[in-house]
C-alpha atoms as a PDB file:
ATOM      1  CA  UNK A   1     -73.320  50.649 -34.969  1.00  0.00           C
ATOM      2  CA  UNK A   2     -71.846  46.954 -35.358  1.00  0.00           C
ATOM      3  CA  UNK A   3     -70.069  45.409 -32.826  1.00  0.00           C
ATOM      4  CA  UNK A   4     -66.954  45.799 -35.002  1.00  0.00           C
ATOM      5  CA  UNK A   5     -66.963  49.676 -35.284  1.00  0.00           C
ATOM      6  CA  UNK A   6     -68.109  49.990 -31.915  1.00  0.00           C
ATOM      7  CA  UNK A   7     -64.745  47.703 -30.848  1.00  0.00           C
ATOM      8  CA  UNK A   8     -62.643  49.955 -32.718  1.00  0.00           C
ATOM      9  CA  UNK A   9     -63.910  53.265 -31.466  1.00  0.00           C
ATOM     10  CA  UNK A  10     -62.870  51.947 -27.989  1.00  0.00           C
ATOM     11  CA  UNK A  11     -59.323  50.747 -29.341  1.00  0.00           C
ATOM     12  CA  UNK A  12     -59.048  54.710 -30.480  1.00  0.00           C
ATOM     13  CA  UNK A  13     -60.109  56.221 -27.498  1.00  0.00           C
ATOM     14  CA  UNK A  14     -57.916  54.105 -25.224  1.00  0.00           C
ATOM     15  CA  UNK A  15     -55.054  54.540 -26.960  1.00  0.00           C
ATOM     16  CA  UNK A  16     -55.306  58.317 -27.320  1.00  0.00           C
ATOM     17  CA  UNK A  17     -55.505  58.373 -23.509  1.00  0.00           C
ATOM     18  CA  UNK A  18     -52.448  56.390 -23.526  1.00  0.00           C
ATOM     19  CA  UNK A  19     -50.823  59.582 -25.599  1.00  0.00           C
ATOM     20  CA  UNK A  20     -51.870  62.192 -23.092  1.00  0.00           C
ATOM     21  CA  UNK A  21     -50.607  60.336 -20.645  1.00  0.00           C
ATOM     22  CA  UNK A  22     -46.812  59.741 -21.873  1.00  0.00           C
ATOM     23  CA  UNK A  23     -46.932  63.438 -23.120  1.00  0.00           C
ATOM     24  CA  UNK A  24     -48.343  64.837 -19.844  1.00  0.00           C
ATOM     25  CA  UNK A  25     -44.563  62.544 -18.589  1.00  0.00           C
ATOM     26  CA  UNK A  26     -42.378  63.974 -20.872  1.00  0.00           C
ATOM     27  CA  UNK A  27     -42.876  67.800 -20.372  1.00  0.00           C
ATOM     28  CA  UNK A  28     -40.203  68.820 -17.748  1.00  0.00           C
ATOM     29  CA  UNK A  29     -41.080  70.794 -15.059  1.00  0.00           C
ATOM     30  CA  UNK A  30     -40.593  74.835 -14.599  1.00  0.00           C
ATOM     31  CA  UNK A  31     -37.299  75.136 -12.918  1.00  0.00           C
ATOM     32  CA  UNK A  32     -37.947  76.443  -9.230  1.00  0.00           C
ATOM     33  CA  UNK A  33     -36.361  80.004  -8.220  1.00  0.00           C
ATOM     34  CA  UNK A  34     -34.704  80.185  -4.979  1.00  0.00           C
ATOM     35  CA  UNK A  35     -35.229  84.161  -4.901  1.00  0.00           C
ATOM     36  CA  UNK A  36     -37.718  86.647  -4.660  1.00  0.00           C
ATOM     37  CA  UNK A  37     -40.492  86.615  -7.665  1.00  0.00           C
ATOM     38  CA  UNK A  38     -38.073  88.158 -10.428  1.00  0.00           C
ATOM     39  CA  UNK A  39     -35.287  87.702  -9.514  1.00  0.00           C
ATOM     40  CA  UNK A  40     -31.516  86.405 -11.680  1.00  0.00           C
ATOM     41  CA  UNK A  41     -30.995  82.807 -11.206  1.00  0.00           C
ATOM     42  CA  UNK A  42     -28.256  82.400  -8.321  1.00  0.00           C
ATOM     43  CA  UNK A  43     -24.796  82.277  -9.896  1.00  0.00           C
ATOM     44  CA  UNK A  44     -22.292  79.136  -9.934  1.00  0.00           C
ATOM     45  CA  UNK A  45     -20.591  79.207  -6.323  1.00  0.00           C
ATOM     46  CA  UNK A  46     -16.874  80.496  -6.907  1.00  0.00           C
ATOM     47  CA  UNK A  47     -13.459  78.245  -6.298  1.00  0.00           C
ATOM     48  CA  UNK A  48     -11.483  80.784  -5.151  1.00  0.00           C
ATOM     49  CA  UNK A  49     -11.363  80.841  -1.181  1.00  0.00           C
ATOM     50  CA  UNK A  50     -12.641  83.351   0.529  1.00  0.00           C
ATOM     51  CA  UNK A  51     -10.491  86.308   1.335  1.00  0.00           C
ATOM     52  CA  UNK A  52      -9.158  86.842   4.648  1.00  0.00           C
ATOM     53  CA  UNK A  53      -9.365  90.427   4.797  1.00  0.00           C
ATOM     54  CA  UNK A  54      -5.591  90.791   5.656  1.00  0.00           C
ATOM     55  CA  UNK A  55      -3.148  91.813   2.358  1.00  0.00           C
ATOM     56  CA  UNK A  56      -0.078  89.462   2.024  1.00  0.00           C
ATOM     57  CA  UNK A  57       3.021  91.099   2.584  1.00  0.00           C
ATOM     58  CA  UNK A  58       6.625  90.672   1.114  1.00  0.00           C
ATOM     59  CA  UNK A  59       9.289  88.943   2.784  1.00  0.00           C
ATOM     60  CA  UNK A  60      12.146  91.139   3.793  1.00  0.00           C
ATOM     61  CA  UNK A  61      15.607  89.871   3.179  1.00  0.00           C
ATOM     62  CA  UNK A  62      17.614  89.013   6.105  1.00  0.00           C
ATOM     63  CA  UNK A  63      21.090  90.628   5.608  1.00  0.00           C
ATOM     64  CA  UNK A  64      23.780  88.253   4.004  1.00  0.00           C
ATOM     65  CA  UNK A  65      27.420  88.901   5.570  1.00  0.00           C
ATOM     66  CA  UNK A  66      28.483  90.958   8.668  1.00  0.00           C
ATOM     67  CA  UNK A  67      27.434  94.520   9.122  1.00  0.00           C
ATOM     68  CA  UNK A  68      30.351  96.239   8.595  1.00  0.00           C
ATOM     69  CA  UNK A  69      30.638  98.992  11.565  1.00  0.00           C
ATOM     70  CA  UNK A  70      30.494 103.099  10.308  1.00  0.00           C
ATOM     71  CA  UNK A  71      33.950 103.415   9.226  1.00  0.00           C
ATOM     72  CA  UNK A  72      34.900 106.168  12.465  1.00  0.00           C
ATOM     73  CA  UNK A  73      38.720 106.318  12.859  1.00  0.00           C
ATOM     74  CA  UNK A  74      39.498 105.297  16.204  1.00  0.00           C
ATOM     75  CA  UNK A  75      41.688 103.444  18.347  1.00  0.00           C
ATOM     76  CA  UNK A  76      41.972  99.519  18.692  1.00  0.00           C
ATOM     77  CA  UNK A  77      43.482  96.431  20.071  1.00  0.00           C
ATOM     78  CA  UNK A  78      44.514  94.466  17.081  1.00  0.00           C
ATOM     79  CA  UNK A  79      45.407  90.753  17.883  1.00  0.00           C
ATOM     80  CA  UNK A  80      46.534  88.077  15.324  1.00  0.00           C
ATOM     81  CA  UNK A  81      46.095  84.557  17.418  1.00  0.00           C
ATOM     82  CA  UNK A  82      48.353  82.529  14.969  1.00  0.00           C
ATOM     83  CA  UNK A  83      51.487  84.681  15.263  1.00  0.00           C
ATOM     84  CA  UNK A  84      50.876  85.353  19.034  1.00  0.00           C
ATOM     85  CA  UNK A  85      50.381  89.306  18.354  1.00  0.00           C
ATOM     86  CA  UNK A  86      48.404  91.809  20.816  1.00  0.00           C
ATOM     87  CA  UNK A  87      48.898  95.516  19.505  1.00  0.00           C
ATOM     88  CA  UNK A  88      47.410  99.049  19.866  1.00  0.00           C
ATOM     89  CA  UNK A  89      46.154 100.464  17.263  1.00  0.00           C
ATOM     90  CA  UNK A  90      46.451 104.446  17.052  1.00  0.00           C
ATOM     91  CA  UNK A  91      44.761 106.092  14.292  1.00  0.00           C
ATOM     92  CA  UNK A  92      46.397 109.666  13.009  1.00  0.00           C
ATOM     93  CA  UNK A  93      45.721 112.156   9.708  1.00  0.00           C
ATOM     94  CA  UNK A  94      47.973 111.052   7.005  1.00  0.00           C
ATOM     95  CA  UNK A  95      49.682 107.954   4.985  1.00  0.00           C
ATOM     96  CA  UNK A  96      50.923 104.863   5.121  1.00  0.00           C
ATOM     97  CA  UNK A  97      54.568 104.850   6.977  1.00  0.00           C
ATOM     98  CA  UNK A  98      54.904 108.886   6.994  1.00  0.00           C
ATOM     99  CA  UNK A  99      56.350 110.747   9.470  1.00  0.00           C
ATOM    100  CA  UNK A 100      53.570 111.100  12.191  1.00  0.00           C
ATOM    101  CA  UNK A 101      53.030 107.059  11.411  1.00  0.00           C
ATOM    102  CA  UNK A 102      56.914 106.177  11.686  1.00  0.00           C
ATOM    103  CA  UNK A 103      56.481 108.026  15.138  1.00  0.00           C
ATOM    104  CA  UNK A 104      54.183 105.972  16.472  1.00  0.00           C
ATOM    105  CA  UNK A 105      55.777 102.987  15.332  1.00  0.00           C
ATOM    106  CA  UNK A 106      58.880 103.837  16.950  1.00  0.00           C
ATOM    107  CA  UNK A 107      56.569 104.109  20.172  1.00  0.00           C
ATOM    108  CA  UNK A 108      55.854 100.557  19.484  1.00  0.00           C
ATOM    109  CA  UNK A 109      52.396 100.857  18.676  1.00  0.00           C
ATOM    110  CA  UNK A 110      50.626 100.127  15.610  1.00  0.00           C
ATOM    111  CA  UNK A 111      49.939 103.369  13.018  1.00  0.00           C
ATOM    112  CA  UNK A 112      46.336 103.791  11.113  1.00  0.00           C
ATOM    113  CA  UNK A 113      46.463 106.553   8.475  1.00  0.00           C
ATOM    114  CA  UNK A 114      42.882 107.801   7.684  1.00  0.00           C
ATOM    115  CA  UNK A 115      42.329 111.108   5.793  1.00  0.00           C
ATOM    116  CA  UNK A 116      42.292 111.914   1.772  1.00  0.00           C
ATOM    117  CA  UNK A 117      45.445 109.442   1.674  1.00  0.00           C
ATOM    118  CA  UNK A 118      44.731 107.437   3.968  1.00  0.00           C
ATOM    119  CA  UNK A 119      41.876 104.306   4.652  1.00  0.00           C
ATOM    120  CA  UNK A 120      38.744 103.993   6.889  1.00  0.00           C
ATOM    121  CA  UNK A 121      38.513 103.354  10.559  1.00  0.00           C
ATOM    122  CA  UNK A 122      38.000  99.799  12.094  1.00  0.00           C
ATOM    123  CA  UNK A 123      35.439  97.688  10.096  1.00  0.00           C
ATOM    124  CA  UNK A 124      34.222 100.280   7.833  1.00  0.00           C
ATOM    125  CA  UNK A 125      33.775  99.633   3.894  1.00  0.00           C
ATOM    126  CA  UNK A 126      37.010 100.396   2.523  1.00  0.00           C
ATOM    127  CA  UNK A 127      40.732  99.540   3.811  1.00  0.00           C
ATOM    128  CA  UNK A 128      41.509  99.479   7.116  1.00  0.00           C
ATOM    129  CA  UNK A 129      45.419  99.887   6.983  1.00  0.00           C
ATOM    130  CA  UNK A 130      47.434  99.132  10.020  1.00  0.00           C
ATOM    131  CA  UNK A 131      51.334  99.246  10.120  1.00  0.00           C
ATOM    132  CA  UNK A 132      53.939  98.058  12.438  1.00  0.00           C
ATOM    133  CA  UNK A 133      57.873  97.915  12.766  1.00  0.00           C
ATOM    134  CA  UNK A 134      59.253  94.243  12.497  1.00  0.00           C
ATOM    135  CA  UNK A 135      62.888  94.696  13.015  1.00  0.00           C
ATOM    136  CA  UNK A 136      62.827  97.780  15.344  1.00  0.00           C
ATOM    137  CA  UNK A 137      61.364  98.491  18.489  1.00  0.00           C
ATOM    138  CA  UNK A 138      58.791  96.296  20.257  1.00  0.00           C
ATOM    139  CA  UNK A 139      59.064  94.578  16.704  1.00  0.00           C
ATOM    140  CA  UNK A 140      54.971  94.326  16.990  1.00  0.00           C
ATOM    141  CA  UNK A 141      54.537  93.013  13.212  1.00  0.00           C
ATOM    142  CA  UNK A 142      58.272  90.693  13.259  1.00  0.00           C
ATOM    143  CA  UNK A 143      56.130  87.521  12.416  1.00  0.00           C
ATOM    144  CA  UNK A 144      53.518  88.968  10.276  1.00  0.00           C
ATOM    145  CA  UNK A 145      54.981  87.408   7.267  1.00  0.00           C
ATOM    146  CA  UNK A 146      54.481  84.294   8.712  1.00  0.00           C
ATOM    147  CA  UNK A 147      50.592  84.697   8.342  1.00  0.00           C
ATOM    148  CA  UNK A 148      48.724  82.369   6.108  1.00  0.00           C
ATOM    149  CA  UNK A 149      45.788  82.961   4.250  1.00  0.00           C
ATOM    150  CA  UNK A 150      42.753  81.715   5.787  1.00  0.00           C
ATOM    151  CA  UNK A 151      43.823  82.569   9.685  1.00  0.00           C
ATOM    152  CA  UNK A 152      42.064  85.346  11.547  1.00  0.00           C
ATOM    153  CA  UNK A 153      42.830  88.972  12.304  1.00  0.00           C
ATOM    154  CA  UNK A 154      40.671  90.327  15.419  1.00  0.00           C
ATOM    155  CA  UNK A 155      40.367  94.133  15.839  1.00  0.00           C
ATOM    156  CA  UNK A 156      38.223  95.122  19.628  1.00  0.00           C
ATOM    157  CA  UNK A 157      36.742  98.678  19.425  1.00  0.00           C
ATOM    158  CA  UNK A 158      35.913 100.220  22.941  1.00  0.00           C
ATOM    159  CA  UNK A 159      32.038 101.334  22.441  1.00  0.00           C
ATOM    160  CA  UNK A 160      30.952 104.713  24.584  1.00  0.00           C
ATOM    161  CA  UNK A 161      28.648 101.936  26.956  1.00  0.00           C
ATOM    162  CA  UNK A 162      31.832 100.596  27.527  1.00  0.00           C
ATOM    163  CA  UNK A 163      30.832  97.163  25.225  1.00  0.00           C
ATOM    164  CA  UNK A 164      33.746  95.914  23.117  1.00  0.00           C
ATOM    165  CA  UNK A 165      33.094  95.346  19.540  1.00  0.00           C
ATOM    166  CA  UNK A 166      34.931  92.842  17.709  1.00  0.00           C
ATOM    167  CA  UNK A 167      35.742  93.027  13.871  1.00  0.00           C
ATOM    168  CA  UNK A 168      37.054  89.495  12.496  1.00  0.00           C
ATOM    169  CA  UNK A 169      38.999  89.804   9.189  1.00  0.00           C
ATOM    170  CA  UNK A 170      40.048  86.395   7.360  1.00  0.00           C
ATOM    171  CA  UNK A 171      43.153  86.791   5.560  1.00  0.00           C
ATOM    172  CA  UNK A 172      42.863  86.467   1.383  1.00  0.00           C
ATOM    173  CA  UNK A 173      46.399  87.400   0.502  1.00  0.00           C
ATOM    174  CA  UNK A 174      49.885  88.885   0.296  1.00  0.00           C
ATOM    175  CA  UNK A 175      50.893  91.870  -1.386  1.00  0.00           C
ATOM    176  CA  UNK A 176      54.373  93.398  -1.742  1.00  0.00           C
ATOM    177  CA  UNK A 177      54.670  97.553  -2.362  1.00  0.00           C
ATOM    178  CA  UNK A 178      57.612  99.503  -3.107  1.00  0.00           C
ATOM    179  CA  UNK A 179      58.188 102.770  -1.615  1.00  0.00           C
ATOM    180  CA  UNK A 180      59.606 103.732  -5.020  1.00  0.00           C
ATOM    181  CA  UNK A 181      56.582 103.379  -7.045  1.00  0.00           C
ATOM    182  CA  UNK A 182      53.966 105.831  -6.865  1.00  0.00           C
ATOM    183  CA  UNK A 183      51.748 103.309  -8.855  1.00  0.00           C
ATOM    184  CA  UNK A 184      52.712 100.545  -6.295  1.00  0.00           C
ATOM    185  CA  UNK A 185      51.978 103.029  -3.336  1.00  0.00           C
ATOM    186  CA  UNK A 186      48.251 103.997  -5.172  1.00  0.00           C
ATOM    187  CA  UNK A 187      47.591 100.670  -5.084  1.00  0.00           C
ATOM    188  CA  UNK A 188      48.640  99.810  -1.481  1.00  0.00           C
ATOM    189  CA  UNK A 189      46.331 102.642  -0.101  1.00  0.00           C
ATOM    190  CA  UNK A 190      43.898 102.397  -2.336  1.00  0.00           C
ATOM    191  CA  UNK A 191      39.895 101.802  -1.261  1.00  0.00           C
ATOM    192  CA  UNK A 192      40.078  97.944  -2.616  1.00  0.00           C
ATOM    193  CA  UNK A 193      43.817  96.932  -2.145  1.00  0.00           C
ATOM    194  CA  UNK A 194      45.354  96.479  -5.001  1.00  0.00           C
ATOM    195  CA  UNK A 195      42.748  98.033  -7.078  1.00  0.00           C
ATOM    196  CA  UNK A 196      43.231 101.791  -7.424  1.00  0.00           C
ATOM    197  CA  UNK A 197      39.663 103.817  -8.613  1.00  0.00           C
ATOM    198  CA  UNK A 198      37.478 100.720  -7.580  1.00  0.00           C
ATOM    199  CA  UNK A 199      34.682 101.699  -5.543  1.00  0.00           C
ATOM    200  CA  UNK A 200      34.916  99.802  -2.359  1.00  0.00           C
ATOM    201  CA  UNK A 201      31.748  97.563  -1.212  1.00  0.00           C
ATOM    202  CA  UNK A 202      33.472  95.611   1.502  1.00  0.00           C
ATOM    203  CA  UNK A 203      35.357  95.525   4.644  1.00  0.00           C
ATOM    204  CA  UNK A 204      38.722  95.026   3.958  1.00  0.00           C
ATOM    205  CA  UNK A 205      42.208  95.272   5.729  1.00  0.00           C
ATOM    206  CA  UNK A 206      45.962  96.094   5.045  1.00  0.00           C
ATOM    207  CA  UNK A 207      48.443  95.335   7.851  1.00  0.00           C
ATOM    208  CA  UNK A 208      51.651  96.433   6.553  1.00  0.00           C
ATOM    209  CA  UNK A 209      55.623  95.769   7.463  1.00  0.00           C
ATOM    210  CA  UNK A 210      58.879  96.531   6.453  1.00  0.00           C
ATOM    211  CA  UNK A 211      61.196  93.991   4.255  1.00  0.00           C
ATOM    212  CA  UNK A 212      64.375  95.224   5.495  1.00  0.00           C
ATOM    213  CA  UNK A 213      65.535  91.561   5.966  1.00  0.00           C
ATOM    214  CA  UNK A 214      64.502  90.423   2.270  1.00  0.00           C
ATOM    215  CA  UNK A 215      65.965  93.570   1.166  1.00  0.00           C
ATOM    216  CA  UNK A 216      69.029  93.650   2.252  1.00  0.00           C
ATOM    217  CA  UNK A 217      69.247  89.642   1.575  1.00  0.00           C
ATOM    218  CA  UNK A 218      69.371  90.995  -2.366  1.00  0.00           C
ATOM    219  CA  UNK A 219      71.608  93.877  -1.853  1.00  0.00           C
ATOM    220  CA  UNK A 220      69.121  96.550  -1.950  1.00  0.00           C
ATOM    221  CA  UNK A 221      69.899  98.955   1.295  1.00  0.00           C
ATOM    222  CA  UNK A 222      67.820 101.633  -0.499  1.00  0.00           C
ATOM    223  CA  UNK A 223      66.237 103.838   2.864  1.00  0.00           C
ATOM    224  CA  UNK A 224      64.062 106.873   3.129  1.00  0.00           C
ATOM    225  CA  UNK A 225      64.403 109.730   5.418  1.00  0.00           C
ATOM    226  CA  UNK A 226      62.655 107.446   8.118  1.00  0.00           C
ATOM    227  CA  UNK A 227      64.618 104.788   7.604  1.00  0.00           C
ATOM    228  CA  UNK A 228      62.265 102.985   5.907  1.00  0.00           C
ATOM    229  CA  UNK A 229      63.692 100.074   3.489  1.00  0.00           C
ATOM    230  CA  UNK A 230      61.796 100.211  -0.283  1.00  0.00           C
ATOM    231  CA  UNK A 231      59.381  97.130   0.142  1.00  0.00           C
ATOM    232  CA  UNK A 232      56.096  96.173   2.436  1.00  0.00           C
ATOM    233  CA  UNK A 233      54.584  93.025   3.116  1.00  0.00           C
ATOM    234  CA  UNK A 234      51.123  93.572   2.911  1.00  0.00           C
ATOM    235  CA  UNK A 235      48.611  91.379   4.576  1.00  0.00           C
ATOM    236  CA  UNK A 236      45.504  91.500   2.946  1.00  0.00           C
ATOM    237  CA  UNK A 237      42.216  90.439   4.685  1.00  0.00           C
ATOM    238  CA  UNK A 238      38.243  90.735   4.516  1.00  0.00           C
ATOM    239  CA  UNK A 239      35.847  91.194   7.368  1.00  0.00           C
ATOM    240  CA  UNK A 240      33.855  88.045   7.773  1.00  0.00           C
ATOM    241  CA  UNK A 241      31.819  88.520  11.264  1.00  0.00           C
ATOM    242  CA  UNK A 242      31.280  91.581  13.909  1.00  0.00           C
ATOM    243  CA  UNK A 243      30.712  90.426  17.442  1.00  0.00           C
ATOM    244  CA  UNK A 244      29.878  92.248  20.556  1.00  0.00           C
ATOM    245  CA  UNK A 245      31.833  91.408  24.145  1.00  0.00           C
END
């Protein structure tokens, strides 16, 4: 063999080792199993976070408004701070201004009718209706057309523990009702004032006088067997907080 071929032989040889090598490089390794022989690749950890073990819960909604009380006829102490006026309140079977209510009246109390023509007792849903004389004797309700809307009616319930609860009514608005009008008298005693065959889903109140004076200013001297002039002035009112004394 020449020294040429055998030079060449050696430049094969040495660069077929060269080959090995960079292949020997290239081929990745077997991807190591952190299991048992056999076993699934571990899966991708999760992003969610890791339960608690407790279940959520919904919020409850705290009640909006006062509670209005159960709606039990029974007597009160009505008091109306702008017009000075402390009354009793004595509830009775019946209607607005009837006999058994002109009684009381004339006792110088205040007169709640409950009863199928009647309203509801002190801060139930429905209308609370309270009357009182103004030009006859202790003249309980003389100022009551004087109240504005926006000032305060206060009605104290006795409680059996001997607590006091308090039912505050804001006044919304007059009303006038003629003892004439059956319509105007449905609507007067009606579950929402002034709204016969609503269904009632607040606290409301009526406190209720005679017009005698605006009556007879216009020449009507129209009476009923009580002595009851035609017209009312109806205060109307809503119950916007119970408190307990």
């Amino acid at each position: 063999m020449t020294a040429r071929a055998l030079l060449g032989l050696t430049l094969a040889l040495a660069l077929q080792a060269c080959a090995g090598d960079a292949a020997t490089q290239a081929e990745p390794e077997p991807r190591r199993s952190t299991g048992s022989a056999g076993s699934s690749p571990l899966p991708a950890p999760s992003t969610a976070p890791p339960a608690t073990g407790t279940p959520e819960v919904e919020p409850v909604a705290e009640p909006v408004g006062p509670q209005p009380g159960d709606g039990r006829p029974r007597r009160a102490v009505l008091r109306i701070p702008s017009i000075d006026v402390r009354v009793a309140v004595v509830p009775y079977v019946g209607w607005t201004d009837d006999a058994p209510g002109t009684e009381i009246q004339n006792g110088g109390l205040a007169a709640s009718p409950h009863g199928p023509r009647g309203g509801v007792g002190p801060g139930g849903i429905g209308n609370y209706q309270v009357t009182a004389h103004r030009t006859s004797s202790t003249r309980a309700f003389e100022f009551l057309p004087d109240v504005r809307r926006g000032e305060r009616v206060l009605v104290d319930v006795r409680e059996a523990g001997g607590a006091t609860t308090r039912y505050v009514y804001l006044v919304t608005g007059t009303r006038e009702t003629s003892f004439r009008s059956p319509a105007s008298l449905r609507a007067q005693r009606a579950a929402v004032p002034g709204r016969p065959g609503a269904s009632p889903t607040e606290a409301m109140i009526t406190l209720s006088t005679c017009a005698t004076q605006e009556d007879h200013a216009e020449g009507n001297y129209w009476a009923d067997e009580f002595d009851n002039p035609e017209h009312r002035i109806d205060k109307i009112g809503v119950l916007v907080a119970v408190r307990q004394r």
